[in-house]
Protein backbone atom coordinates (compact mmCIF):
# COMPACT_ATOMS: atom_id res chain seq x y z
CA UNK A 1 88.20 105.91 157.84
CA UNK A 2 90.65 103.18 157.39
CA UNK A 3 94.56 103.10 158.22
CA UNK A 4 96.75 104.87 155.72
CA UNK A 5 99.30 103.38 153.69
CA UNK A 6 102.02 105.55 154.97
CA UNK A 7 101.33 104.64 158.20
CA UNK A 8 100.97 101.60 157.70
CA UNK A 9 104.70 101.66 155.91
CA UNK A 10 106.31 102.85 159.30
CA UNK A 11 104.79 101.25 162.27
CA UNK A 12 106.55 97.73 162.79
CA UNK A 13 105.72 95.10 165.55
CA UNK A 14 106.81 96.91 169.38
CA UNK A 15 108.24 92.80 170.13
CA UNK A 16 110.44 91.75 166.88
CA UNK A 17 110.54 94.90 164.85
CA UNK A 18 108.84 93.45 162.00
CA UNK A 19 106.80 94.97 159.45
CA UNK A 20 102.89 94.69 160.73
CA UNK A 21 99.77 94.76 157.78
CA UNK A 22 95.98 95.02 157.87
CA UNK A 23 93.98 92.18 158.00
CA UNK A 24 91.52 91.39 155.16
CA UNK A 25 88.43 92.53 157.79
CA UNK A 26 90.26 95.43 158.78
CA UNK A 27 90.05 94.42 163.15
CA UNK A 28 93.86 94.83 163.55
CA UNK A 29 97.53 94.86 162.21
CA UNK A 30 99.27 91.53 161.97
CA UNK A 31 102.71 91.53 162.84
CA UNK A 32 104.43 89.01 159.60
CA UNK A 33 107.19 87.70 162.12
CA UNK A 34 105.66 86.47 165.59
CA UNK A 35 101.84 86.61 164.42
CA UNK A 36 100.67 89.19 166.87
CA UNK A 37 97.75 90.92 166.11
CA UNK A 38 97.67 94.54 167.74
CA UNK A 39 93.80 95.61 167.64
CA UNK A 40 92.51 98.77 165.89
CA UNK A 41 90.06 101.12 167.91
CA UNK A 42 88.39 104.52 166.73
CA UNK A 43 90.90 103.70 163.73
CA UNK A 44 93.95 104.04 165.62
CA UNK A 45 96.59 100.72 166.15
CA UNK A 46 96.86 99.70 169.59
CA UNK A 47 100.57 98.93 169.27
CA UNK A 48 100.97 97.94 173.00
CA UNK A 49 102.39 94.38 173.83
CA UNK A 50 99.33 93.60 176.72
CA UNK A 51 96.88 94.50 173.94
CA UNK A 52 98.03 92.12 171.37
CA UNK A 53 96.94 88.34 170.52
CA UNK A 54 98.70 85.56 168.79
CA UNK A 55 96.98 84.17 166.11
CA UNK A 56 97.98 81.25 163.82
């Protein structure tokens, strides 16, 4: 089961507020801003700032 688009449309990055979307193999949502990337498990976002990784 993958993320659904309306909640994909309301979460937003817990650090800058930005809007956060799926990456292309579906591990985690990537914050557009500061380029964290908050990891998915059991299909539910890990939105916590200790979780997430910066990635280029």
């Amino acid at each position: 089961m993958a993320i659904s688009k309306d909640l994909l449309e309301i979460l937003v990055c817990p650090v800058c507020k930005a809007t956060v979307e799926l990456k292309a193999d579906e591990s985690g949502l990537k914050c557009v801003e500061c380029h964290r990337v908050y990891p998915i498990r059991d299909d539910i976002p890990v939105m916590l700032v200790d979780e997430a990784r910066v990635e280029p």
